[in-house]
N, C-alpha and C. Protein backbone atom coordinates (compact mmCIF):
# COMPACT_ATOMS: atom_id res chain seq x y z
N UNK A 1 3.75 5.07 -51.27
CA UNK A 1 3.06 5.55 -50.11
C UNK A 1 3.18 4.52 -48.98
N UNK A 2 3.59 5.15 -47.82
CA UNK A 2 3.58 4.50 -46.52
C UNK A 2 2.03 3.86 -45.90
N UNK A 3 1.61 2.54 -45.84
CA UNK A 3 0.57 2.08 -45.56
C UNK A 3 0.98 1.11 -44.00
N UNK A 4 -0.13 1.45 -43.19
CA UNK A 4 0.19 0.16 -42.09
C UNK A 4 -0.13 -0.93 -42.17
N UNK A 5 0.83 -1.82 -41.73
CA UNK A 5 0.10 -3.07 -42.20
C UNK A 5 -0.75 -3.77 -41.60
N UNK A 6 -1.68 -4.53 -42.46
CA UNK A 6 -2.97 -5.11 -41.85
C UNK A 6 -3.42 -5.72 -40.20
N UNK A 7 -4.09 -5.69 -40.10
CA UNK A 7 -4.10 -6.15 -38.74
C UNK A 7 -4.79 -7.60 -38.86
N UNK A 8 -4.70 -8.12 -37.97
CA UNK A 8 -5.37 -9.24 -37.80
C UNK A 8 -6.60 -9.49 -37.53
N UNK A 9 -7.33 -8.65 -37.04
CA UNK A 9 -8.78 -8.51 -36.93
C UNK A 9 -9.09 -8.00 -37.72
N UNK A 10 -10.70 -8.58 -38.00
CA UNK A 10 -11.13 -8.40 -38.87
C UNK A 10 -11.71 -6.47 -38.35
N UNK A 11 -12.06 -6.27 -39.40
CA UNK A 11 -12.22 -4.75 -39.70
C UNK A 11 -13.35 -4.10 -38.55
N UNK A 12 -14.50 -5.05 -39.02
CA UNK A 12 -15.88 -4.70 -38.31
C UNK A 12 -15.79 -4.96 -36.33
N UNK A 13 -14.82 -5.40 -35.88
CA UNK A 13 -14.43 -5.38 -34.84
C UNK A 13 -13.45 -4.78 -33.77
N UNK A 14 -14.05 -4.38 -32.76
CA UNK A 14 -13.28 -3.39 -31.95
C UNK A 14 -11.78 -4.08 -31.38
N UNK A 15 -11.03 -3.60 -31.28
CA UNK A 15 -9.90 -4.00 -30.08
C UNK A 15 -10.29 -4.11 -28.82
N UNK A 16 -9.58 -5.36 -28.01
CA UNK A 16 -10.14 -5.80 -26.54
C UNK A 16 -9.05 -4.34 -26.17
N UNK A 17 -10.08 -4.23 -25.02
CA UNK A 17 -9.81 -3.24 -23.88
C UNK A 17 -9.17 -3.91 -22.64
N UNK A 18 -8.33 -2.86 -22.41
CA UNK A 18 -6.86 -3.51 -21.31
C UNK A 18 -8.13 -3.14 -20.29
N UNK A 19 -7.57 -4.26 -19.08
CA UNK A 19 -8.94 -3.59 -17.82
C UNK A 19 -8.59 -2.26 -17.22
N UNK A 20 -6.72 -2.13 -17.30
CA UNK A 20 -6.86 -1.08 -16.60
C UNK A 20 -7.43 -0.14 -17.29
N UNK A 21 -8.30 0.20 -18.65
CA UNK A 21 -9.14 1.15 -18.57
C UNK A 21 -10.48 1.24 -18.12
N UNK A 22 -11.14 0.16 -18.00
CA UNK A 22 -11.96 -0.23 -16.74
C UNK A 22 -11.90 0.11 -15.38
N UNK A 23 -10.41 0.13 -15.02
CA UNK A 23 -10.24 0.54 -13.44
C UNK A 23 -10.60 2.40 -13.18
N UNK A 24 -11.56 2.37 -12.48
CA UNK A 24 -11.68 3.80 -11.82
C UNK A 24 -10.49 3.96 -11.09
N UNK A 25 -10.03 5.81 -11.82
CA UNK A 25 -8.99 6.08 -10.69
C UNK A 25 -9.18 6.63 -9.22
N UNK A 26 -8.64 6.35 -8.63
CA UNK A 26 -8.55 6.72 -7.06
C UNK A 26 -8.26 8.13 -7.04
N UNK A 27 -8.98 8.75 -6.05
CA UNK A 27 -8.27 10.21 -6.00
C UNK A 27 -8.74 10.69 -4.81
N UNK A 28 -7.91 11.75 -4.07
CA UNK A 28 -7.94 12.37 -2.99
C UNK A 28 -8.99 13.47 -3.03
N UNK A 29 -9.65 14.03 -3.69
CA UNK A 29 -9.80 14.98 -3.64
C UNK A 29 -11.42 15.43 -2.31
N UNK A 30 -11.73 14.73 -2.34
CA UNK A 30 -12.60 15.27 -1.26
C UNK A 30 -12.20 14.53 0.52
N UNK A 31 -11.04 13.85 0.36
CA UNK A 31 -10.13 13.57 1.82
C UNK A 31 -9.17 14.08 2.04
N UNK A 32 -8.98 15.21 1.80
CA UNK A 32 -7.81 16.32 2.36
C UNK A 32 -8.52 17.31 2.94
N UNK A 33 -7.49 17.10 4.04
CA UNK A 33 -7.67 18.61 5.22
C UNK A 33 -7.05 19.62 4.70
N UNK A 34 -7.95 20.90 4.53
CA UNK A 34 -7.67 22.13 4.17
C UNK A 34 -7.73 23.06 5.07
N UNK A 35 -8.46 23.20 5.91
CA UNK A 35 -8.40 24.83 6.56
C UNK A 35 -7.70 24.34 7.95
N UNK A 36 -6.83 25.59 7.96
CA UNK A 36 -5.48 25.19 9.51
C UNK A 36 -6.43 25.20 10.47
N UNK A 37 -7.80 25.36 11.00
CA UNK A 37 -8.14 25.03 12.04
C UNK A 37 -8.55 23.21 12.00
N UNK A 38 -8.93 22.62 11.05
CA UNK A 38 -8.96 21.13 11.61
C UNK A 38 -7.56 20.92 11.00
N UNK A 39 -6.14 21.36 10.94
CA UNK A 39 -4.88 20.72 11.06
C UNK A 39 -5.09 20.86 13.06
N UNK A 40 -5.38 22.02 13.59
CA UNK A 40 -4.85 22.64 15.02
C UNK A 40 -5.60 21.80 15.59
N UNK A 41 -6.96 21.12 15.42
CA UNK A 41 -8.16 20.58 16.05
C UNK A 41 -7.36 19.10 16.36
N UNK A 42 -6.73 19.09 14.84
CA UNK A 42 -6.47 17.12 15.01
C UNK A 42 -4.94 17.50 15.87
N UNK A 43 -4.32 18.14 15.60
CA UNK A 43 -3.15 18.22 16.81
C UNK A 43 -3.13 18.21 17.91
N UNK A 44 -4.48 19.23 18.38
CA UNK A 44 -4.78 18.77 19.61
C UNK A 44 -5.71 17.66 20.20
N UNK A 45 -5.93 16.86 19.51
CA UNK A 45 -6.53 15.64 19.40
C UNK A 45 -6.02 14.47 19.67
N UNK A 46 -4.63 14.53 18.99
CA UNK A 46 -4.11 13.73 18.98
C UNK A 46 -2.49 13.14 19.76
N UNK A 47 -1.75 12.45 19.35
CA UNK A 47 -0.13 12.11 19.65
C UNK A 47 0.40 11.81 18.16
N UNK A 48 1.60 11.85 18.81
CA UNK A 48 2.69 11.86 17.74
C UNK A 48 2.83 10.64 17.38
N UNK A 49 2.94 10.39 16.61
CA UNK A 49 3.58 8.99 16.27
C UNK A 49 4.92 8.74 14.93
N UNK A 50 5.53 7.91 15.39
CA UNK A 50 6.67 7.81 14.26
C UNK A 50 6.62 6.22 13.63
N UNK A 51 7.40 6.65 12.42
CA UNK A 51 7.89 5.55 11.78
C UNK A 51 8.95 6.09 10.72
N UNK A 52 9.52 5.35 9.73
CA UNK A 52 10.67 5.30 9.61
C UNK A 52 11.33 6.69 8.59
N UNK A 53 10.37 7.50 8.00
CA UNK A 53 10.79 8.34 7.29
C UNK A 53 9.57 9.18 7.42
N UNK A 54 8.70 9.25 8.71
CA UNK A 54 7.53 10.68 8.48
C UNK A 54 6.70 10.33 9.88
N UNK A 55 6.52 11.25 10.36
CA UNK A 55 5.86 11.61 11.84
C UNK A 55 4.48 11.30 10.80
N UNK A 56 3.23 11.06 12.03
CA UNK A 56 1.83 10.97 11.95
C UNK A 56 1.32 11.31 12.99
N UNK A 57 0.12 11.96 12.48
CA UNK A 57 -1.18 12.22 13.64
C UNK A 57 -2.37 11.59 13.22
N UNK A 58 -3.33 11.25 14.58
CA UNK A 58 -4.28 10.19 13.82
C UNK A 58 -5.14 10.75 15.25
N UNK A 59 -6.77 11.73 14.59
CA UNK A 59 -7.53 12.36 15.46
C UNK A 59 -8.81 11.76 14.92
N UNK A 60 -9.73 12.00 15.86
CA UNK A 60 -10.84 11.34 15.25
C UNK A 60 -11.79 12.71 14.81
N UNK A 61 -12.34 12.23 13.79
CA UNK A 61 -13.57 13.93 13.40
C UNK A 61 -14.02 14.60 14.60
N UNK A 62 -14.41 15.64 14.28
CA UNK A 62 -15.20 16.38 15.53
C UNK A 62 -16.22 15.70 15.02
N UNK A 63 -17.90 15.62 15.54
CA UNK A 63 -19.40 15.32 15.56
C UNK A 63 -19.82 16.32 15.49
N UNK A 64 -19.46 17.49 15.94
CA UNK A 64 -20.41 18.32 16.06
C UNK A 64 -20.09 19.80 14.83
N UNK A 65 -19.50 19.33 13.98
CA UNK A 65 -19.19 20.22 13.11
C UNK A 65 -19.84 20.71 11.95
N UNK A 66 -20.32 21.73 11.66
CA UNK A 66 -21.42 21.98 10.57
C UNK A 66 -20.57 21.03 9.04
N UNK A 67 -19.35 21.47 8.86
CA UNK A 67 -19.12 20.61 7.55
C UNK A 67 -18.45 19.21 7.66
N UNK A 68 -18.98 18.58 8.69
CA UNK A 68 -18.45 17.01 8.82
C UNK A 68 -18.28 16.61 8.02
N UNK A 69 -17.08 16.03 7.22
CA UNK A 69 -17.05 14.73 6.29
C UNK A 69 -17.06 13.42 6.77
N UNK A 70 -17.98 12.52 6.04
CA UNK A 70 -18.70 11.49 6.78
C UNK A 70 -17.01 10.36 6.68
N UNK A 71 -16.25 10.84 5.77
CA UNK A 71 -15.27 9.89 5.03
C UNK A 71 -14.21 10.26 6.15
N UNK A 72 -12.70 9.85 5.71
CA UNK A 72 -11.58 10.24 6.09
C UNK A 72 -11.13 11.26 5.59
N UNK A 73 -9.91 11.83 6.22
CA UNK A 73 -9.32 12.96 5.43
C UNK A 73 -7.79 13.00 6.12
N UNK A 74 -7.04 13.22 5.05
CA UNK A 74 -5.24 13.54 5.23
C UNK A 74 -5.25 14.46 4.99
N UNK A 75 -3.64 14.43 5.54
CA UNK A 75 -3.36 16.32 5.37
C UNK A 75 -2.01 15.59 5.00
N UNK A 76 -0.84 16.90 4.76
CA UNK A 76 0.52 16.90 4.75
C UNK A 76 1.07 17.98 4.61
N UNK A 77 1.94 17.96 5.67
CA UNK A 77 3.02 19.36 5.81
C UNK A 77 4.04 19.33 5.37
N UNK A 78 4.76 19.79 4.55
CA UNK A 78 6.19 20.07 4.36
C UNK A 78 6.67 21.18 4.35
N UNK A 79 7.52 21.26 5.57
CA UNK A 79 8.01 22.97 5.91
C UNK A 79 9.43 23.15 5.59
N UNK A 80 9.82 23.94 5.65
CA UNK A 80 11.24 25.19 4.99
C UNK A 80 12.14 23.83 5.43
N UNK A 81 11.87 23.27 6.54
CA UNK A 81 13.42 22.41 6.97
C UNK A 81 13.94 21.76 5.89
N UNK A 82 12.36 20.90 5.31
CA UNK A 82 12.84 20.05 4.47
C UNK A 82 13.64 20.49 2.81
N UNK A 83 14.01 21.80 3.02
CA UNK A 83 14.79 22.06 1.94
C UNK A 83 13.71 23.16 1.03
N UNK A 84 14.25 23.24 -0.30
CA UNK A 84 13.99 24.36 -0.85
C UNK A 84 12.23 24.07 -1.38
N UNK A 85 11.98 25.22 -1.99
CA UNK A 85 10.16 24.64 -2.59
C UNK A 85 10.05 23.65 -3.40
N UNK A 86 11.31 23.40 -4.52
CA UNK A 86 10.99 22.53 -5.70
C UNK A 86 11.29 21.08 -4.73
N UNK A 87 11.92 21.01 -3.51
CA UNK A 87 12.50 19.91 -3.18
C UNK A 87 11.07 19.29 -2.13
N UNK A 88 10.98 20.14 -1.63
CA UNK A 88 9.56 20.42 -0.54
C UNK A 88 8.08 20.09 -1.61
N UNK A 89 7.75 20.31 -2.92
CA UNK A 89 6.79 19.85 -3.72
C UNK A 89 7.19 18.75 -3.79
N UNK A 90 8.07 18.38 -4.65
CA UNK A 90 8.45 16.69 -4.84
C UNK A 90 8.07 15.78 -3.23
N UNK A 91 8.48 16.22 -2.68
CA UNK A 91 8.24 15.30 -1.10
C UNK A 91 6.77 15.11 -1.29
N UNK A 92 6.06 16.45 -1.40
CA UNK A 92 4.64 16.26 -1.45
C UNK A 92 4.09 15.32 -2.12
N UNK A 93 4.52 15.53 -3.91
CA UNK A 93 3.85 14.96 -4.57
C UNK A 93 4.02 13.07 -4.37
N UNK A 94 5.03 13.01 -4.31
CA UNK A 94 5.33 11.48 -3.94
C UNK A 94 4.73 10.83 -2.66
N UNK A 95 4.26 11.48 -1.65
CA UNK A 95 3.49 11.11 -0.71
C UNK A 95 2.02 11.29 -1.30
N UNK A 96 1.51 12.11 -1.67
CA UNK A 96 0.01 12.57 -2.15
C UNK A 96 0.10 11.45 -3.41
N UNK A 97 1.15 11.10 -3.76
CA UNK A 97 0.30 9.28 -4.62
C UNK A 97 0.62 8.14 -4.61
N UNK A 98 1.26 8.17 -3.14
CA UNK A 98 0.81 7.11 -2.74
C UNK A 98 0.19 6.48 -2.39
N UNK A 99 -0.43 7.58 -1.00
CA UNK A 99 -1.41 7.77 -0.55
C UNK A 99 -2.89 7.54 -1.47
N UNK A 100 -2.78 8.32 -2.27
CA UNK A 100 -3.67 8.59 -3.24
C UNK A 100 -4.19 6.48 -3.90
N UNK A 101 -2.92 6.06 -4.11
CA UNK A 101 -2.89 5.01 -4.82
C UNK A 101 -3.71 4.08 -3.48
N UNK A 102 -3.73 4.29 -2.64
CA UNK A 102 -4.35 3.04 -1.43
C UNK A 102 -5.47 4.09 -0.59
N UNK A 103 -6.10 4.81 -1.11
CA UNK A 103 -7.30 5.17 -0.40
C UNK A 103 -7.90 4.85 0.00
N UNK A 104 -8.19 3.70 -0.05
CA UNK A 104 -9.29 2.68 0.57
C UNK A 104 -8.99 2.65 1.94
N UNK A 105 -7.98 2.63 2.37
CA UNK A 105 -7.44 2.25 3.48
C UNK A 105 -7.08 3.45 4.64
N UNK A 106 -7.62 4.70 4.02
CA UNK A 106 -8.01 5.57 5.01
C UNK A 106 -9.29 5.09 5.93
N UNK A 107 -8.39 5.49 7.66
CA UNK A 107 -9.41 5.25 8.33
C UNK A 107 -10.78 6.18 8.72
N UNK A 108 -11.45 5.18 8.64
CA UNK A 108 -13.06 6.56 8.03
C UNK A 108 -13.27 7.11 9.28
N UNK A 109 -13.72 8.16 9.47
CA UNK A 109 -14.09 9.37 10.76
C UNK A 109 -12.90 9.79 11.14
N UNK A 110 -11.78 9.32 10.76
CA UNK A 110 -10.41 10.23 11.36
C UNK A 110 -9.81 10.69 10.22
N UNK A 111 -8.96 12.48 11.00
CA UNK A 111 -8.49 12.97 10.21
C UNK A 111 -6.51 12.15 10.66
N UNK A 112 -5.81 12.15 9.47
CA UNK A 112 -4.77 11.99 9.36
C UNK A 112 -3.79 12.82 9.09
N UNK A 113 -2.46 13.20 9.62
CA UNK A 113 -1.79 14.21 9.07
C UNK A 113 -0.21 13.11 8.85
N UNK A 114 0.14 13.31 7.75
CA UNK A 114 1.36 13.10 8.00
C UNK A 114 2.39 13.98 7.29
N UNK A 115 3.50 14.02 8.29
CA UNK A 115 4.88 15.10 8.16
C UNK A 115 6.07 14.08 7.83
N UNK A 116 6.49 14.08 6.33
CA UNK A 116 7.70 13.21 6.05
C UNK A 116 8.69 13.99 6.54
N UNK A 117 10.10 13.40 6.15
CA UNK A 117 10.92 13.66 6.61
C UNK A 117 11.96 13.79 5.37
N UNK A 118 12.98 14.30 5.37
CA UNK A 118 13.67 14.95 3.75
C UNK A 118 14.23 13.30 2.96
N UNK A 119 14.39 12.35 3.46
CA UNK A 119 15.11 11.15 3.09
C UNK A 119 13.77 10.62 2.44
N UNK A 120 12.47 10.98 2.53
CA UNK A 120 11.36 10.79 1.02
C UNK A 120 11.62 11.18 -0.01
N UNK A 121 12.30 12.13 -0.67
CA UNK A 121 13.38 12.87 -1.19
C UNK A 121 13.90 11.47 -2.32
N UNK A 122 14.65 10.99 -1.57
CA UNK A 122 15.34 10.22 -2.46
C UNK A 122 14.98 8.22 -2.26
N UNK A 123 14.47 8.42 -1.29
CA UNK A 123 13.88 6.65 -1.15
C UNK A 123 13.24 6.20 -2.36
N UNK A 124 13.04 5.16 -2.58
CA UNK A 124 12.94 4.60 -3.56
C UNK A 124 10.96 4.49 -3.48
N UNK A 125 10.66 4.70 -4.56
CA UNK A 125 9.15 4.83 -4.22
C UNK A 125 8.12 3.69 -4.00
N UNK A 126 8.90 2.17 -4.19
CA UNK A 126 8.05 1.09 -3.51
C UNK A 126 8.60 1.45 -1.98
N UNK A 127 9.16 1.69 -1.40
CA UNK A 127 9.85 1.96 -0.45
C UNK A 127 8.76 2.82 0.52
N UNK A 128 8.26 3.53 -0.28
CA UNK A 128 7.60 4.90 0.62
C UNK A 128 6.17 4.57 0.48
N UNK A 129 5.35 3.75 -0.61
CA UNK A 129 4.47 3.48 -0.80
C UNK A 129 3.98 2.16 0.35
N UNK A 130 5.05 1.22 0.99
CA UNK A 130 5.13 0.39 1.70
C UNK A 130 5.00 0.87 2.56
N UNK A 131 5.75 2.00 3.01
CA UNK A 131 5.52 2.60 4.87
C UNK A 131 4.28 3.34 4.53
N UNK A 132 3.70 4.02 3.67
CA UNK A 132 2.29 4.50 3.53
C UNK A 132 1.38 3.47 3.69
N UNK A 133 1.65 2.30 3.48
CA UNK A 133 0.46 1.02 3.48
C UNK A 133 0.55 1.28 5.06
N UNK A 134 1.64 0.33 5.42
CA UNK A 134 1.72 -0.02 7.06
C UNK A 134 1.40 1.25 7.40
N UNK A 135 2.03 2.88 7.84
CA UNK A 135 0.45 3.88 8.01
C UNK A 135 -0.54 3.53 8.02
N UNK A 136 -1.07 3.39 7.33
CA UNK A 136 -2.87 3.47 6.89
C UNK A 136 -2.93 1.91 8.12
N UNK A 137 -2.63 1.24 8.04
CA UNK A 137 -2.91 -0.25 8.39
C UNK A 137 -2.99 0.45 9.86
N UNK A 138 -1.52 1.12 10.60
CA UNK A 138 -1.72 1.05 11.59
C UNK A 138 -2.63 2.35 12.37
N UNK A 139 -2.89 3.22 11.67
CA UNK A 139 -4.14 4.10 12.07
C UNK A 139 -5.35 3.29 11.88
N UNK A 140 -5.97 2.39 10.66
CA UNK A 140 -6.90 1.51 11.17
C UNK A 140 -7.10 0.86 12.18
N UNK A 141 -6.02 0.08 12.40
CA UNK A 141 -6.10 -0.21 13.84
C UNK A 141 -6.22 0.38 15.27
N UNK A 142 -5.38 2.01 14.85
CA UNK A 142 -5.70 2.67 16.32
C UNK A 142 -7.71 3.35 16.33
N UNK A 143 -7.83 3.57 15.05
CA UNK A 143 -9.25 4.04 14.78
C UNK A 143 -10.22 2.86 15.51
N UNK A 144 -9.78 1.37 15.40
CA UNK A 144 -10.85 0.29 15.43
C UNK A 144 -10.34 0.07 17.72
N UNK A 145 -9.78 0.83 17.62
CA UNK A 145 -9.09 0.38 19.37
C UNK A 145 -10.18 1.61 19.99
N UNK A 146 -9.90 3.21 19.20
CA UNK A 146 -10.52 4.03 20.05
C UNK A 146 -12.04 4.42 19.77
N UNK A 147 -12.51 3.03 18.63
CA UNK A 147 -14.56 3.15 18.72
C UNK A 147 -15.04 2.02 19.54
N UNK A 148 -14.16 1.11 20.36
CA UNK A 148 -14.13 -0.23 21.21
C UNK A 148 -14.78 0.77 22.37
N UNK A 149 -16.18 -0.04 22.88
CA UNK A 149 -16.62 0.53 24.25
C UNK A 149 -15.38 0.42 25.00
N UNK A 150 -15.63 1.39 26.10
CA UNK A 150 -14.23 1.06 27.20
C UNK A 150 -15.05 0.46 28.31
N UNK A 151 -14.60 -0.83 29.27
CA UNK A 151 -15.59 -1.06 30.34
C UNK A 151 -14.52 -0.57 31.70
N UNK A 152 -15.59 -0.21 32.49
CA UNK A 152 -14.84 0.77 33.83
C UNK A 152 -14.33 -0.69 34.39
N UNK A 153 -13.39 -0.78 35.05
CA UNK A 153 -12.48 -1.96 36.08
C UNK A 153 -13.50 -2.11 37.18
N UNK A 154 -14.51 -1.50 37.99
CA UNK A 154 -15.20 -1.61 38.74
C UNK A 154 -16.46 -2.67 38.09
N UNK A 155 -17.10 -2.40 36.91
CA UNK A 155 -17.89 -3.20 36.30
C UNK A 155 -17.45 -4.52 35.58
N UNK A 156 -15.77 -4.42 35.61
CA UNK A 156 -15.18 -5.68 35.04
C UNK A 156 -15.44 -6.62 36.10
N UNK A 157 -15.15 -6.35 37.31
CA UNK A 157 -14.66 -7.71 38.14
C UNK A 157 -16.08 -8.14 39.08
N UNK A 158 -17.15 -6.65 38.95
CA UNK A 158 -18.41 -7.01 39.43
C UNK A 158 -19.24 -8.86 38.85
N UNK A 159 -19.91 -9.38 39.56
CA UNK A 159 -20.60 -10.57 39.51
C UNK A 159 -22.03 -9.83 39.27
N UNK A 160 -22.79 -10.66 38.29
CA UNK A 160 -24.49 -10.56 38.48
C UNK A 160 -24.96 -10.72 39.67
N UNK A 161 -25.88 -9.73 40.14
CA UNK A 161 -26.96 -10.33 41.33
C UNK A 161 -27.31 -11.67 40.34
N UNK A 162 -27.61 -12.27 42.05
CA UNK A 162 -28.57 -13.58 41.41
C UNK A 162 -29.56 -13.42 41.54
N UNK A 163 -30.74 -14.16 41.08
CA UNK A 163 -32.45 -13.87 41.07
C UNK A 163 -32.92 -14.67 41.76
């Protein structure tokens, strides 16, 4: 009879636990934009922006919306251009975990959309996970530019009365 062989610990003791089962997984699921009116809301909200393999939009929440999410939220489009459905899912899925993998770094009160481009397809996936960082980095930054009071040029160059 086939027996395994002994282990080195003693019996009455558990096996150490790897941390990554400790690590909570990350997941998208309540920061995705679903209904095409806040895709149309943040479009018109927003500008285009590029980088090296996927257009972005970066809008800030409405306030006055009965189902505000207090968090961030992405979206992603992949349309007919980018090739057939099975080719058009794959694009998806490889963006949705990357994304997924650096959530933290969604900027909070804005919605995000981003539209890859077919060469996600075959890039190498540190590759795409890297321009997803720098994304996120640089919508934080446009998020932290457009909650900056703005001061009017008339009140810039004004002096205090004196007393």
């Amino acid at each position: 009879m086939n027996t395994p062989p002994p282990s080195s610990r003693p019996a009455n003791q558990r096996p150490e636990a790897s941390p990554e089962i400790h690590k909570k997984k990350q997941t998208l699921a309540g920061a995705r934009l679903q209904k095409h009116a806040d895709y149309q809301r943040a479009y018109a909200a927003s500008r285009k922006r590029q980088s090296a393999s996927m257009s972005w939009f970066l809008a800030p929440q409405n306030g006055n919306e009965m189902d505000k999410v207090a968090g961030a939220r992405v979206g992603l489009t992949a349309g007919k251009v980018l090739g057939k459905a099975h080719e058009r899912n794959r694009i998806k899925r490889r963006v949705r975990e990357a994304v997924r993998r650096h959530v933290e770094l969604l900027p909070i009160g804005c919605d995000l959309i981003l539209h890859p481009r077919r060469s996600v397809l075959t890039m190498e996936f540190g590759k795409l996970e890297a321009e997803i960082v720098r994304i996120l980095h640089q919508a934080q930054a446009e998020t932290a530019r457009m909650k900056q009071p703005t001061r009017e040029p008339a009140e810039a160059g004004m002096k205090k009365p004196a007393l």
